[in-house]
Protein backbone atom coordinates (compact mmCIF):
# COMPACT_ATOMS: atom_id res chain seq x y z
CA UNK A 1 24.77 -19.39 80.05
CA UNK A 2 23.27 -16.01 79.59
CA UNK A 3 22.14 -16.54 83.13
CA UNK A 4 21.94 -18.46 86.42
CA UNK A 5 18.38 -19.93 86.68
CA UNK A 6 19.92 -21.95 89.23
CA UNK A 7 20.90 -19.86 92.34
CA UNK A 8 18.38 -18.53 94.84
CA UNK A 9 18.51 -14.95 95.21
CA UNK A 10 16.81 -13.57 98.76
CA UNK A 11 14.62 -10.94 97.87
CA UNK A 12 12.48 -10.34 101.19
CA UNK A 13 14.79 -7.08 101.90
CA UNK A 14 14.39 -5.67 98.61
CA UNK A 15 10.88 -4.12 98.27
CA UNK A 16 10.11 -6.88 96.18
CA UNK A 17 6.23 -7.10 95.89
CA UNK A 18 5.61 -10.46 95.50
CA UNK A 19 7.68 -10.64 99.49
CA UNK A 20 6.22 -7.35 100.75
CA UNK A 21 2.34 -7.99 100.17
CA UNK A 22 2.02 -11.47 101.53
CA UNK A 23 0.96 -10.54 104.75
CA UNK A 24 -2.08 -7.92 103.27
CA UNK A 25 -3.10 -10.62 100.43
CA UNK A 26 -2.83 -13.99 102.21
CA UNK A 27 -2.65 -13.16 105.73
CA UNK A 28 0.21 -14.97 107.00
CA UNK A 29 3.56 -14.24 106.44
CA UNK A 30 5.11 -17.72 105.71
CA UNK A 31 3.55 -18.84 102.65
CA UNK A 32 5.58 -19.44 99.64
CA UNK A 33 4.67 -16.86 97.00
CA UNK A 34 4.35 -18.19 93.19
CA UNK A 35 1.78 -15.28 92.16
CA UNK A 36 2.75 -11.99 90.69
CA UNK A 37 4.10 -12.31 87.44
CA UNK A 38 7.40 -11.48 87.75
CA UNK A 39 10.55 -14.29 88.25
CA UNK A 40 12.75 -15.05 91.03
CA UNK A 41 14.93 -14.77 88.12
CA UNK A 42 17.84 -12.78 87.74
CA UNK A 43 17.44 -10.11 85.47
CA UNK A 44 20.48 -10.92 82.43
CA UNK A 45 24.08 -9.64 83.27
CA UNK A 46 24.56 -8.28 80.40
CA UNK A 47 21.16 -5.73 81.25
CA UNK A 48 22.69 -5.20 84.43
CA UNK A 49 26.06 -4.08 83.48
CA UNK A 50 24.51 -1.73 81.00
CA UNK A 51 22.74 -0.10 83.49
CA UNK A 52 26.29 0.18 85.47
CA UNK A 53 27.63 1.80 83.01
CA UNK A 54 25.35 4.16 82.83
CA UNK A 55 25.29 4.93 86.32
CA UNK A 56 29.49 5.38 85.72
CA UNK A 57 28.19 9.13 84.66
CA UNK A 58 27.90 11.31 87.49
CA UNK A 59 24.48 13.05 85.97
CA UNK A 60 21.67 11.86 85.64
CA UNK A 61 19.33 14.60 84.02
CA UNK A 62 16.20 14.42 81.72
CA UNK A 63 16.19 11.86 78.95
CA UNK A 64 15.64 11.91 75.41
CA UNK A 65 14.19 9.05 73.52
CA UNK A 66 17.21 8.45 71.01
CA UNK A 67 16.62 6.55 67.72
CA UNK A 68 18.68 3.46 69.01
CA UNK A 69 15.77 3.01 71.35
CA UNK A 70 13.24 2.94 68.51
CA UNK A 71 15.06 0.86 66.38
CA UNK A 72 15.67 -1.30 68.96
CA UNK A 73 11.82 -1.86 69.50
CA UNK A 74 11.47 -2.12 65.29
CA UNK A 75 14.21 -4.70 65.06
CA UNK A 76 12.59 -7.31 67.65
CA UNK A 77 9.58 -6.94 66.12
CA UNK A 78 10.98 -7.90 63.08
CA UNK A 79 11.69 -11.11 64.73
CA UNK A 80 8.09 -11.63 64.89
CA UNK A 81 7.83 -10.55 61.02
CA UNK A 82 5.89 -7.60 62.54
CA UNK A 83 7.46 -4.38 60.29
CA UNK A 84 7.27 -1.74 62.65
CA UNK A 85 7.78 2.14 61.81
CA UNK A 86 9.18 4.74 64.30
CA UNK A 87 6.37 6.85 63.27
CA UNK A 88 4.36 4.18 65.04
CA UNK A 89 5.45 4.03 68.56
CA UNK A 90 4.41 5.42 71.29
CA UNK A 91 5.47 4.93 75.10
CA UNK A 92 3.97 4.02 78.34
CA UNK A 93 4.99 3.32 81.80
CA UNK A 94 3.88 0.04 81.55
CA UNK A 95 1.54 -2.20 79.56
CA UNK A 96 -1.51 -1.96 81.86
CA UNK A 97 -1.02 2.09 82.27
CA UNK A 98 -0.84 1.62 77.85
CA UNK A 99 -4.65 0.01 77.97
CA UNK A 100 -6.29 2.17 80.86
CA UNK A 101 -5.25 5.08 78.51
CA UNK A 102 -6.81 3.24 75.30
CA UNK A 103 -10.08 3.24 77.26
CA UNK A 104 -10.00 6.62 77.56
CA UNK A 105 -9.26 7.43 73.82
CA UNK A 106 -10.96 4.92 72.21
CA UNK A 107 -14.35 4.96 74.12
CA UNK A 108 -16.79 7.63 74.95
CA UNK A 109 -17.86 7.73 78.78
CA UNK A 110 -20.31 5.54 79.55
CA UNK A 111 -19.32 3.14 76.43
CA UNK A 112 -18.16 -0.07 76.08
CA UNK A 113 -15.25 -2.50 76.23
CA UNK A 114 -15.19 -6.20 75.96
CA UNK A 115 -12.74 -8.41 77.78
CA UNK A 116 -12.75 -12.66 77.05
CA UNK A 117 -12.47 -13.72 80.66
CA UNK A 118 -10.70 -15.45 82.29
CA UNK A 119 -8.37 -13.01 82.10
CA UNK A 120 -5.91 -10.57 83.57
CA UNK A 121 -7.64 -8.79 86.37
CA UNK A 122 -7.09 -4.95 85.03
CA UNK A 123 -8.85 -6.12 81.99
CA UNK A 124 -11.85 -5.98 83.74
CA UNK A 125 -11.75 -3.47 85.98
CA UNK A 126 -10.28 -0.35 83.62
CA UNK A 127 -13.31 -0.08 81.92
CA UNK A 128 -15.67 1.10 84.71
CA UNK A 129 -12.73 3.14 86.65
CA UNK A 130 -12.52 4.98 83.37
CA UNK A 131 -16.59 5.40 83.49
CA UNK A 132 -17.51 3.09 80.93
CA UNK A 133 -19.25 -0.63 81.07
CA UNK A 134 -17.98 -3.65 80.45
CA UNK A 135 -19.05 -6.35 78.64
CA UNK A 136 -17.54 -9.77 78.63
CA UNK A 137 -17.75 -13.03 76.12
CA UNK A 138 -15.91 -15.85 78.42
CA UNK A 139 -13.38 -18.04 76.40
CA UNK A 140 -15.02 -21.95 76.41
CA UNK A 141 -12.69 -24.61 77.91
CA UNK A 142 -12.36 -27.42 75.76
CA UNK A 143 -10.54 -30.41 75.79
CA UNK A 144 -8.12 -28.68 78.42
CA UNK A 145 -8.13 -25.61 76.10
CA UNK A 146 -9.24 -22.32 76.32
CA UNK A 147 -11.16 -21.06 72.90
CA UNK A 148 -13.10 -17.69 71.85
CA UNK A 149 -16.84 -18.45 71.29
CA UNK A 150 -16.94 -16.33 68.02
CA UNK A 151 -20.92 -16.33 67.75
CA UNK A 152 -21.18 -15.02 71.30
CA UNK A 153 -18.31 -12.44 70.60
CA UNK A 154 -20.31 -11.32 67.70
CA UNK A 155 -23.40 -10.78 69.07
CA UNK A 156 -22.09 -9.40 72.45
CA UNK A 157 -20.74 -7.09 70.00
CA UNK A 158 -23.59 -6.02 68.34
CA UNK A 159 -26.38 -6.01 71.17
CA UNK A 160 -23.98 -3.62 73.27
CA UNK A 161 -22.73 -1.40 70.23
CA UNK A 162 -18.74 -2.58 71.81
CA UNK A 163 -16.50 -0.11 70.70
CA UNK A 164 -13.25 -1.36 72.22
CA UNK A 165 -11.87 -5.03 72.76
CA UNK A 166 -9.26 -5.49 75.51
CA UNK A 167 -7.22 -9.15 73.91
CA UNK A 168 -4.67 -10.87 75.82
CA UNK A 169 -2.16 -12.20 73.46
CA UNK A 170 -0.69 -14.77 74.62
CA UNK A 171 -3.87 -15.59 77.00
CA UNK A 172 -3.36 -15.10 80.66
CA UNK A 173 -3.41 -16.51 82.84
CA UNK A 174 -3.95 -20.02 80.40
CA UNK A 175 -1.04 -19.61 78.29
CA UNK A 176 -2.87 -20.31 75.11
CA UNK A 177 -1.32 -19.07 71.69
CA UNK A 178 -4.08 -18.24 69.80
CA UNK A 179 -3.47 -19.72 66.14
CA UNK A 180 -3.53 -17.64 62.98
CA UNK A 181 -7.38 -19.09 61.96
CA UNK A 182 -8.46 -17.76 65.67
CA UNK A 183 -6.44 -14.55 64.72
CA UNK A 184 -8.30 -14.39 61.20
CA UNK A 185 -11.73 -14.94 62.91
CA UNK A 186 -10.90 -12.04 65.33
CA UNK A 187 -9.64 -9.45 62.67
CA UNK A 188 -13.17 -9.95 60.29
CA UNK A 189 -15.19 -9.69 63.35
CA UNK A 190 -13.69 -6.58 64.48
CA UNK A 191 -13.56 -4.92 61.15
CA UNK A 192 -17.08 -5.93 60.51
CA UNK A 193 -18.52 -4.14 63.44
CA UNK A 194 -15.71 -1.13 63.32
CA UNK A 195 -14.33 -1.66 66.94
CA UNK A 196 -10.93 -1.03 67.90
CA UNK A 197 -8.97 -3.70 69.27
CA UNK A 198 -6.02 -3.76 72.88
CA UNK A 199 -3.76 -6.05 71.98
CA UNK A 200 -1.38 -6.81 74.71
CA UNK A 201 1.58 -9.04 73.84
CA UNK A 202 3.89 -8.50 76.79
CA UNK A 203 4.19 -12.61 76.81
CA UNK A 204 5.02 -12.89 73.42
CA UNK A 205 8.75 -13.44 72.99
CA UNK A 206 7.85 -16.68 75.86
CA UNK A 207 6.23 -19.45 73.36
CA UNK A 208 6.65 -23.06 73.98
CA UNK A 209 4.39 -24.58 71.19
CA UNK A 210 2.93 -22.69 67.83
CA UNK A 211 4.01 -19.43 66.99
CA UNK A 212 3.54 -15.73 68.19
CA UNK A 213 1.48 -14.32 65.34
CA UNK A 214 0.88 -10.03 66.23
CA UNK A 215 -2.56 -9.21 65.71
CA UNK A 216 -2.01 -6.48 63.48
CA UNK A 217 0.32 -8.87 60.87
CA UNK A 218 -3.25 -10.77 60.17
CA UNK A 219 -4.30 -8.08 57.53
CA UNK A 220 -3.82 -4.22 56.39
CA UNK A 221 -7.48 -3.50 57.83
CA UNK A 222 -6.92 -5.09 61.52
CA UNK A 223 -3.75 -3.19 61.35
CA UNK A 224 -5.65 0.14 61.00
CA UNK A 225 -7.77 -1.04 64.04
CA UNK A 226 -5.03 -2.14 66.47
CA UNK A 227 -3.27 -0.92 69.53
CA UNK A 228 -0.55 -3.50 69.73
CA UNK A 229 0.72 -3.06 73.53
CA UNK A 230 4.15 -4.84 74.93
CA UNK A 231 7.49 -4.30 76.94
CA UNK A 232 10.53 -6.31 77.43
CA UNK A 233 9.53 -6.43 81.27
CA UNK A 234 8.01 -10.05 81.57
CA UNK A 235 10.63 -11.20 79.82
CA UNK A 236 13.90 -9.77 81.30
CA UNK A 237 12.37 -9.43 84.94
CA UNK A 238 12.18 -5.63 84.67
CA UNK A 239 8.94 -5.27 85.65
CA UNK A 240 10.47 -2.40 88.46
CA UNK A 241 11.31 -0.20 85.83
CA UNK A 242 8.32 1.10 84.22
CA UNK A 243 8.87 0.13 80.66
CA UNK A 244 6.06 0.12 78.08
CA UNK A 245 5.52 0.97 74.68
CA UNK A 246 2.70 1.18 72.30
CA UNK A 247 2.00 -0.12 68.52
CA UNK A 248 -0.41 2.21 66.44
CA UNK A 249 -0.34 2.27 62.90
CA UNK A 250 -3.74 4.19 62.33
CA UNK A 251 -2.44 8.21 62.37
CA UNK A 252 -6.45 8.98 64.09
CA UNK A 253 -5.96 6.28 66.23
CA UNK A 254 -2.41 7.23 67.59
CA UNK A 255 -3.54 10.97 67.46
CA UNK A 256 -6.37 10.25 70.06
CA UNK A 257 -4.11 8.16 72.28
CA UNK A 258 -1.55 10.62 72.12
CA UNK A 259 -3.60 13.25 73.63
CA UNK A 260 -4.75 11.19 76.17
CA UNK A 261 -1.14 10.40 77.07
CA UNK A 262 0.20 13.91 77.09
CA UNK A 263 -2.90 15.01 78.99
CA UNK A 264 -1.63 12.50 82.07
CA UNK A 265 2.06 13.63 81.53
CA UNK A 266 2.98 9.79 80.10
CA UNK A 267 5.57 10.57 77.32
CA UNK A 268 8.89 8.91 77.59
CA UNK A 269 10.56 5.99 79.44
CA UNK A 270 12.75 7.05 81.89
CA UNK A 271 17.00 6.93 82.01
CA UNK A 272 17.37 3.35 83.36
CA UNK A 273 14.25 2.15 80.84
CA UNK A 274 15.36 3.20 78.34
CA UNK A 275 19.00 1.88 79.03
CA UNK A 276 17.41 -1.69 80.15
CA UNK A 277 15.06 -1.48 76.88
CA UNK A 278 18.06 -1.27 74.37
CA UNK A 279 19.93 -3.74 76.06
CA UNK A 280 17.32 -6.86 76.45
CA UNK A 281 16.06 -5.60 72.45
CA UNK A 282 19.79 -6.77 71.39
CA UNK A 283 21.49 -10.12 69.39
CA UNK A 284 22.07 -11.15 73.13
CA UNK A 285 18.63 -10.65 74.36
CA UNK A 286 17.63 -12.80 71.64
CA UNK A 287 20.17 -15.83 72.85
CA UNK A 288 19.08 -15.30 76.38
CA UNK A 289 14.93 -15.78 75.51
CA UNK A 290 16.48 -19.04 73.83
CA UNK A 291 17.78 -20.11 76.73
CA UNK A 292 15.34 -18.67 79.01
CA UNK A 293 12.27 -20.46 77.39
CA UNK A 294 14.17 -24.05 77.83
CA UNK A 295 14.59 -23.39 81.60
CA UNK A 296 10.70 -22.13 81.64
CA UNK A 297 10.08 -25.67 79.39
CA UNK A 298 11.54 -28.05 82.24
CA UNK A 299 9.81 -26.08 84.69
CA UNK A 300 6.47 -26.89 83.20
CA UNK A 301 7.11 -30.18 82.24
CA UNK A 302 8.16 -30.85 85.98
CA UNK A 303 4.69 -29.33 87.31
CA UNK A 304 2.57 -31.29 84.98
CA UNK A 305 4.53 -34.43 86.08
CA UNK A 306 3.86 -33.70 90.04
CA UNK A 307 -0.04 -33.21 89.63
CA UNK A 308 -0.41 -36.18 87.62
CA UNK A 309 1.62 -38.05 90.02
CA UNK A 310 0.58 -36.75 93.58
CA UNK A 311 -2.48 -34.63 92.60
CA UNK A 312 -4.27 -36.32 89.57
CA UNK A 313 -7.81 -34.50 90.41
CA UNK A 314 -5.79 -31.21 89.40
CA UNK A 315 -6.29 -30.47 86.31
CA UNK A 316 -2.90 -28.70 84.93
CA UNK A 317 -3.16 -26.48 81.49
CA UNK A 318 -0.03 -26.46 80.09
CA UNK A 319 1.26 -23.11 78.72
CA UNK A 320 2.05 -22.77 75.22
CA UNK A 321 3.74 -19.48 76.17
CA UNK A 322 4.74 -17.80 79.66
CA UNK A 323 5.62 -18.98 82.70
CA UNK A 324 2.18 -19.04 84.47
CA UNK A 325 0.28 -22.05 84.60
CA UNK A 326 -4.04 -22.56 85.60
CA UNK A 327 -4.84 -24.74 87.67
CA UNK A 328 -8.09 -26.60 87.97
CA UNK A 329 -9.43 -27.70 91.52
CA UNK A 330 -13.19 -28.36 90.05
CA UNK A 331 -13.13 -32.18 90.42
CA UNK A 332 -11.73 -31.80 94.25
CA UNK A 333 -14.00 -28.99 95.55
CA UNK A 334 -17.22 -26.47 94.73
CA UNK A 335 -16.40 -24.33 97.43
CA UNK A 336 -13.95 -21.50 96.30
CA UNK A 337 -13.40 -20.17 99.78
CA UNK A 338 -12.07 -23.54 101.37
CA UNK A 339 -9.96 -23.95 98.30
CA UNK A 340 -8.27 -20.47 99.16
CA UNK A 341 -8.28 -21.36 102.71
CA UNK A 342 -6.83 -24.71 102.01
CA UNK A 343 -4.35 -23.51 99.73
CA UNK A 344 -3.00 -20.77 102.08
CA UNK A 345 -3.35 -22.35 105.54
CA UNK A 346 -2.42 -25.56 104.75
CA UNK A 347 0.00 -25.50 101.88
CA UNK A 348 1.50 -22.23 103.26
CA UNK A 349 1.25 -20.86 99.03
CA UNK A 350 0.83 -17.51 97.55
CA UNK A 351 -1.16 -17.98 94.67
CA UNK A 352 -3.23 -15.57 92.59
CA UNK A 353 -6.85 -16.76 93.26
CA UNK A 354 -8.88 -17.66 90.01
CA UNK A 355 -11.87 -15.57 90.53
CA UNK A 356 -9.88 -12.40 90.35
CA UNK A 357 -9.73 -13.61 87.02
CA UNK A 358 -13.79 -13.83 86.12
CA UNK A 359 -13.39 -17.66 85.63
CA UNK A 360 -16.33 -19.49 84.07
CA UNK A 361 -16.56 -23.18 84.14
CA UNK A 362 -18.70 -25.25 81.57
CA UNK A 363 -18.44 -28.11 83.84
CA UNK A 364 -21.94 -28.98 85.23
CA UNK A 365 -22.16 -28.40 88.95
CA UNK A 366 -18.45 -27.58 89.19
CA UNK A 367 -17.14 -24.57 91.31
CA UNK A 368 -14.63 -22.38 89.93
CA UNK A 369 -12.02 -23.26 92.00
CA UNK A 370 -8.78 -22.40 89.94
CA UNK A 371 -5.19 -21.02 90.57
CA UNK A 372 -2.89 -19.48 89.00
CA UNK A 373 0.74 -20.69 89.59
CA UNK A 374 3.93 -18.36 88.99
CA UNK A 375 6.86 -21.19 87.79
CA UNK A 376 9.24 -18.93 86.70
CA UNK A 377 11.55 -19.85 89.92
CA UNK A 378 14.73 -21.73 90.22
CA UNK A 379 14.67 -25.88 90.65
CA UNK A 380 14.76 -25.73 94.38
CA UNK A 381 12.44 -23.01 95.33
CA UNK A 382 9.56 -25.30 92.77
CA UNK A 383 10.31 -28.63 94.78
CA UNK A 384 9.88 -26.21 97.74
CA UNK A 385 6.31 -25.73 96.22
CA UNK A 386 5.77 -29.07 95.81
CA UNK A 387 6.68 -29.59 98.98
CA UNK A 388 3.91 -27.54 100.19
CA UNK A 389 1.13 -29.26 98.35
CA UNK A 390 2.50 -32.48 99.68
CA UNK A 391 2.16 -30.65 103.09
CA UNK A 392 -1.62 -29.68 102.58
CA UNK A 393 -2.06 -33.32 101.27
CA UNK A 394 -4.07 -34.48 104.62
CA UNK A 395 -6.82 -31.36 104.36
CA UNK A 396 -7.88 -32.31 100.84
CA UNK A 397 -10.83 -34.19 102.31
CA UNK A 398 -12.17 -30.92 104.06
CA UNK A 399 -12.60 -29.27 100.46
């Protein structure tokens, strides 16, 4: 085993953010927290003792970004039959720093950006504190799937003259791969109407069912008109380390965000990213996502087999990649607050609340009373969390 998924690691002393905030975000200290995405995970051993290594040398100056660290970036691509130059890369701190800077070079203040909620909370708020408006086309849920309502994109498009797209791909917080006909759709729309197009793909190496297709594989002309964002940090649990990098293939396009970048001082990864980066982009990176994404699997699997169980008014969307699953309250309550309430106070859990998230419901006289759950934890700490539900089990009448 590349590593233990097994063992418990404290991390209450450690800074660790998902710990440290759940007295400002829930109130209460003593709740269970399964809502940040990152994993109680280790991060792999064989990241780690690169790193030591490193730190072996007594100096730790400025940092160049070497050409192992590109090709490193071009060769996992490849694994996604993305061909990826050098030329074409750009860094960030992180994947959300990558797409408040595309606001800002793609978009004139005062323009527009479209997000598809529901969908990761920064979506929706970097357009307006960048000074710009956003417009959103909400995904439809059918048949326990989230799906892009193409006519609506379209015409959202056109009636507010959208000049940038923010995509999550994979969707969070659903976990939906979107398939290569939904990727096709996407592409002619946006090169239609000439907007540029975010695509973040930090989940992407995490797929349970389908296949990762990168947006800018689907043809030469959504290639010229994507921003392909993504890091090894979801993936390795290196989320502390600031590691980002961008995708852009169009020389205008990578022009503007470059000066955008430089103007902000965002140019290269530092020391111990750029370390972590060329270790989890390796041959045993690759074994360890193998091996990751069948622990991830059982964990799932497990979850979907306690709501149906003990909670069968839950409705449970299983991932097809990640490790965060939605949850759907609508059939137990229309009252968002007591669902919070209840899910806090009473089942003592952290969870990421699902109207941070823009959530629309097509479910007549339904609330939007959804969660989003963080399983990427070892065996014991998720019966510990379904422990807690059991816990809350005599309140569910209040909702």
């Amino acid at each position: 085993m590349m590593a233990d998924f097994n063992r418990v690691f404290p991390r209450e002393d450690t800074d660790a953010e998902k710990y440290a905030l759940r007295k400002a975000l829930f109130g209460r200290e003593d709740v269970l927290p399964m809502w940040v995405a990152d994993m109680d995970l280790p991060t792999p051993n064989f990241i780690m003792q690169a790193i030591k290594t490193r730190l072996e040398h007594p100096i730790l100056g400025y940092t160049h970004m070497s050409e192992a660290v590109y090709q490193a970036i071009i060769d996992w691509q490849a694994f996604h039959e993305y061909d990826v130059t050098s030329e074409e890369i750009v860094f960030t701190h992180n994947v959300a720093n990558g797409f408040f800077m595309a606001v800002q070079a793609f978009t004139k203040p005062g323009g527009t950006v479209l997000a598809m909620p529901p969908i990761y909370p920064p979506f929706l708020t970097a357009p307006e504190a960048n000074g710009r408006k956003l417009v959103t086309a909400p995904l439809v849920l059918k048949n326990g799937r989230y799906e892009i309502d193409f006519d609506l994109l379209e015409t959202k498009i056109v009636e507010n003259k959208v000049q940038l797209i923010l995509f999550c791909h994979p969707q969070n917080p659903s976990g939906r791969v979107w398939t290569e006909n939904e990727l096709k759709k996407l592409a002619e729309i946006c090169v239609t109407h000439k907007v540029t197009i975010v695509s973040d793909e930090i989940h992407s190496d995490m797929i349970f069912a389908g296949k990762h297709i990168p947006l800018a594989t689907i043809s030469d002309a959504i290639r010229q008109q994507t921003i392909t964002l993504s890091s090894p940090g979801k993936t390795f649990n290196l989320g502390g380390l600031q590691i980002g990098y961008a995708i852009i293939a169009n020389p205008k396009l990578k022009a503007a965000y470059l000066k955008v970048s430089q103007s902000v001082s965002v140019k290269e990864l530092n020391l111990f990213a750029t370390v972590a980066l060329e270790a989890a982009y390796s041959e045993k990176g690759r074994r360890y996502v193998q091996e990751l994404n069948q622990f991830l699997q059982q964990n799932i699997d497990k979850t979907v087999d306690f709501f149906q169980t003990h909670f069968p008014q839950v409705t449970v969307m299983r991932p097809e990649a990640s490790y965060l699953v939605w949850l759907d309250f609508s059939s137990l309550c229309s009252d968002h607050a007591a669902l919070k309430s209840w899910i806090v106070n009473d089942a003592k859990l952290g969870l990421n609340d699902g109207e941070s998230f823009d959530v629309k419901t097509n479910k007549p006289n339904a609330g939007t009373c959804f969660m989003r759950m963080n399983l990427a934890v070892p065996p014991r700490v998720l019966q510990q969390a379904f422990s807690h539900f059991k816990m809350g089990l005599n309140q569910l009448p209040k909702l």
